[in-house]
C-alpha atoms as a PDB file:
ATOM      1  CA  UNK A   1    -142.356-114.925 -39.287  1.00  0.00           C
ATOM      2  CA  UNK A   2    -142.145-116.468 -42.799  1.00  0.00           C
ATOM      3  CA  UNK A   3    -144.534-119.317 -41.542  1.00  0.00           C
ATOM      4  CA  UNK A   4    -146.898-116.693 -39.892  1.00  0.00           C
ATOM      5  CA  UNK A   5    -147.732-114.967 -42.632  1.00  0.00           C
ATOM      6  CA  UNK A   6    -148.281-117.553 -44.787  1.00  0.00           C
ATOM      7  CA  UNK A   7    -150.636-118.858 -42.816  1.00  0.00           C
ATOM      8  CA  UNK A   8    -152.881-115.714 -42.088  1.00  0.00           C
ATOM      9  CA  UNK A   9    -152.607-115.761 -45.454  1.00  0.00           C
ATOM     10  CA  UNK A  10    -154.401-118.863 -46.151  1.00  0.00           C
ATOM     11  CA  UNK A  11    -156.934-118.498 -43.455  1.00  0.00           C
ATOM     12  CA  UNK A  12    -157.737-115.184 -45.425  1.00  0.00           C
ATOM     13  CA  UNK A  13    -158.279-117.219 -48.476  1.00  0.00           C
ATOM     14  CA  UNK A  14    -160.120-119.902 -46.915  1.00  0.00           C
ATOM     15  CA  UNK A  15    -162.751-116.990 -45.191  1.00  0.00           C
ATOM     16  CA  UNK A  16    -163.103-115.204 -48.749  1.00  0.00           C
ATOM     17  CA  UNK A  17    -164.628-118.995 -50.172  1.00  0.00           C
ATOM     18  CA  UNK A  18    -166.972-119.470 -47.812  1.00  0.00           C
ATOM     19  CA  UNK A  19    -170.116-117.357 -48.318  1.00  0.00           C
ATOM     20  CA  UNK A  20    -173.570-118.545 -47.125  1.00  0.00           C
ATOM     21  CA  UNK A  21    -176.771-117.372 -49.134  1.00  0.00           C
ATOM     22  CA  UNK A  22    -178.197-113.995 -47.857  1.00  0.00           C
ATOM     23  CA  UNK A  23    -181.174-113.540 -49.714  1.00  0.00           C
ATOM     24  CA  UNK A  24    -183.268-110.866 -47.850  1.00  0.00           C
ATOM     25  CA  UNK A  25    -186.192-112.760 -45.716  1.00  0.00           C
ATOM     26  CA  UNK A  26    -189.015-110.099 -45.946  1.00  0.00           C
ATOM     27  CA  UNK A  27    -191.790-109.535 -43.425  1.00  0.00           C
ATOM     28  CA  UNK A  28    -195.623-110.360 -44.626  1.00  0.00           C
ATOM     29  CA  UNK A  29    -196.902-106.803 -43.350  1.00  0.00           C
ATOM     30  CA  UNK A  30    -195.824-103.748 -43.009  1.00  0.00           C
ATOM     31  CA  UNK A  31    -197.074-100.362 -41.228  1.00  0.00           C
ATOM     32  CA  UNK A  32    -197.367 -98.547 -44.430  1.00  0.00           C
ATOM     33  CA  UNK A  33    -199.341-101.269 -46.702  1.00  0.00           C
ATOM     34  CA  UNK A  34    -202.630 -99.827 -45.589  1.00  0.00           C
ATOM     35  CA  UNK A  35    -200.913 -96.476 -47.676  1.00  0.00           C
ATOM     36  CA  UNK A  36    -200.118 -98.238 -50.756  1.00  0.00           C
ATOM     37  CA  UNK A  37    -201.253 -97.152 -54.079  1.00  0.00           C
ATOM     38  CA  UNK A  38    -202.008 -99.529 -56.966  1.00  0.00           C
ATOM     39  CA  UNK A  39    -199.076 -99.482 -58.641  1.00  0.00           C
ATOM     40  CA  UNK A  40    -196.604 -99.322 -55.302  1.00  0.00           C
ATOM     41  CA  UNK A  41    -198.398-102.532 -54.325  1.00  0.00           C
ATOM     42  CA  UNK A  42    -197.202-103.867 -58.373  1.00  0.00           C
ATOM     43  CA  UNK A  43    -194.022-102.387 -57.748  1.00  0.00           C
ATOM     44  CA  UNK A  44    -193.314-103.945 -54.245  1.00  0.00           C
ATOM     45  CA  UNK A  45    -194.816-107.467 -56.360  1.00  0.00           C
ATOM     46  CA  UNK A  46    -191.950-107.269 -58.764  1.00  0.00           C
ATOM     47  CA  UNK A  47    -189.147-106.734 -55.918  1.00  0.00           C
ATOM     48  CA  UNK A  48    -190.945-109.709 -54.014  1.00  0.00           C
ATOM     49  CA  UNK A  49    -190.500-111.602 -58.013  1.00  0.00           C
ATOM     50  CA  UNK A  50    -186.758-110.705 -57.838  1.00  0.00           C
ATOM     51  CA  UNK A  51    -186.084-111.833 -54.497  1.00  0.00           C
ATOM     52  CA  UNK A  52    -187.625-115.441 -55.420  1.00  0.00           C
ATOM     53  CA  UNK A  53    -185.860-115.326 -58.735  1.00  0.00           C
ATOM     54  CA  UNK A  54    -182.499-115.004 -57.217  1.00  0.00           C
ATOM     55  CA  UNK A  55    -183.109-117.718 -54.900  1.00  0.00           C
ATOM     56  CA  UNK A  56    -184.313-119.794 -57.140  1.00  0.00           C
ATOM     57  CA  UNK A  57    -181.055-119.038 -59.888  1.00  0.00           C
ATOM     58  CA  UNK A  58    -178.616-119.731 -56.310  1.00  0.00           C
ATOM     59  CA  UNK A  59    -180.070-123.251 -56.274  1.00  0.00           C
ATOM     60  CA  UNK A  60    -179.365-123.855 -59.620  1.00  0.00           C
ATOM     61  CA  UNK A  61    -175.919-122.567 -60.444  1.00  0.00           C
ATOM     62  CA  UNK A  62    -173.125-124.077 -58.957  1.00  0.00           C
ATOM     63  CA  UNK A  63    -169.720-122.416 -59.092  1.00  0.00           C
ATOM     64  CA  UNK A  64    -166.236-123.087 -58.126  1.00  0.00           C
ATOM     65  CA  UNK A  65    -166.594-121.153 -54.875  1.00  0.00           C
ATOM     66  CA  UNK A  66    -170.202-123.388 -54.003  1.00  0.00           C
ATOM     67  CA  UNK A  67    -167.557-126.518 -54.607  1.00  0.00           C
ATOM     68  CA  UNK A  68    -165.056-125.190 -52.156  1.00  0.00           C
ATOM     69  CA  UNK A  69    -167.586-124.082 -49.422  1.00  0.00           C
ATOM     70  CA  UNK A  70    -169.129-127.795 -49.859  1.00  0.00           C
ATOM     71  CA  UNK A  71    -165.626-129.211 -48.983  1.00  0.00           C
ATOM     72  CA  UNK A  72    -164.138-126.930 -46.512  1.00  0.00           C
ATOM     73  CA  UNK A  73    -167.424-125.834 -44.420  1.00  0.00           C
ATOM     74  CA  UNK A  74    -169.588-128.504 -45.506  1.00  0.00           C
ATOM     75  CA  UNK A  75    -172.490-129.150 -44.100  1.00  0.00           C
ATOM     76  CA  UNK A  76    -172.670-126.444 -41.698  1.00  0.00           C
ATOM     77  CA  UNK A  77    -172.790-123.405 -44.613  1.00  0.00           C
ATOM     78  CA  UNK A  78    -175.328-126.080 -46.951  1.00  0.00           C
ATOM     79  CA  UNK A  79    -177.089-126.178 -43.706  1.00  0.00           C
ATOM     80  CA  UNK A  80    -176.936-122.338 -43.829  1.00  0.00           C
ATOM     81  CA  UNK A  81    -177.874-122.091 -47.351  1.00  0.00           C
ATOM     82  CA  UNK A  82    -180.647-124.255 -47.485  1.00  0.00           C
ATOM     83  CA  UNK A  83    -182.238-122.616 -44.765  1.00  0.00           C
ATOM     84  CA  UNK A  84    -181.740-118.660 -45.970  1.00  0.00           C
ATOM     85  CA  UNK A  85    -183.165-120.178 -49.232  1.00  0.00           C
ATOM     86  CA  UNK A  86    -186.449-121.775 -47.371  1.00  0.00           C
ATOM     87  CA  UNK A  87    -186.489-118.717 -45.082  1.00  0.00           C
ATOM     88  CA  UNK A  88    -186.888-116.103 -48.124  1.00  0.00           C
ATOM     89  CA  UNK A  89    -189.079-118.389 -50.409  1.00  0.00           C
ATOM     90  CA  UNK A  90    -191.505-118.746 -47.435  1.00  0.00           C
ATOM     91  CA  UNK A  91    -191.503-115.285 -46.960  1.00  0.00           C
ATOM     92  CA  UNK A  92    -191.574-114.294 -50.275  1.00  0.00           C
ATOM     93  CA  UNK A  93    -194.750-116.314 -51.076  1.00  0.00           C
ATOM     94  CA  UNK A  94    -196.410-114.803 -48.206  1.00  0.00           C
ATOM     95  CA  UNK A  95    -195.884-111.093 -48.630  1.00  0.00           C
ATOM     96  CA  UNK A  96    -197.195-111.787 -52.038  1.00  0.00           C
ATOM     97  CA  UNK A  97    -200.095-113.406 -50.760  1.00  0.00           C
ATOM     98  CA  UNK A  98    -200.972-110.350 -48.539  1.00  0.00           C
ATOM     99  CA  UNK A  99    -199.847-107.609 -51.882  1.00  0.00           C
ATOM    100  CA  UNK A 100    -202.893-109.756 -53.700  1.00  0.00           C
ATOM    101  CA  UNK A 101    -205.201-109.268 -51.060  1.00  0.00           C
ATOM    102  CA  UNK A 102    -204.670-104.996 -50.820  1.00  0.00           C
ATOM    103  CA  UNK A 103    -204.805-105.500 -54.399  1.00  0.00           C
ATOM    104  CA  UNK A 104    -208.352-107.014 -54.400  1.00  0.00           C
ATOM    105  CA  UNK A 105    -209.262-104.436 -51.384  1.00  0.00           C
ATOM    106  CA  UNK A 106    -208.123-101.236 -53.350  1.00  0.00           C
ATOM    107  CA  UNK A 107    -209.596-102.408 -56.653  1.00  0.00           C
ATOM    108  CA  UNK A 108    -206.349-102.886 -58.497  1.00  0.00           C
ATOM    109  CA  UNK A 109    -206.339-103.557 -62.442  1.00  0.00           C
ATOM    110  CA  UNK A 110    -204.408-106.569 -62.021  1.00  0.00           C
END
């Protein structure tokens, strides 16, 4: 019983390291853009800015639970990270892309 317990015990450990990236992966349009006031369309600009800013500070810091996941899940949760990362950059840039293009259409101070 002893042994049992221990070792739910470690798997629960073990689970609680590993954590793949999950940096939201937004959609370039949306029903309600054609709606959006000047400064929605800014605000929506800064939430796309903090989305790319968090993926971008996940690539760079490294931390004792990033060291673990590399040795106990490796590559299969880099493969995982890597790919949320690409996934909501991509995104990111294009949503942007389209928020710059209302912005010309409704006249925006920019």
């Amino acid at each position: 019983m002893k042994k049992t317990i221990t070792i739910i015990s470690l798997c629960f450990l073990i689970s609680g390291c590993a954590n793949s990236a999950n940096h939201e992966v937004v959609t370039t349009t949306k029903g309600s853009d054609a709606y959006l006031t000047c400064k929605e369309i800014r605000i929506e600009k800064k939430r796309i800015e903090t989305i790319v800013d968090g993926v971008n500070q996940d690539k760079e810091d490294m931390t004792g639970a990033d060291v673990v996941d590399g040795l106990l899940w490796f590559p299969f949760n880099v493969i995982a990270k890597q790919s949320n990362y690409s996934n909501a950059i991509k995104a990111a840039e294009k949503r942007k892309e389209h928020l710059i293009v209302l912005e010309k259409e409704n006249k925006c101070k920019t």
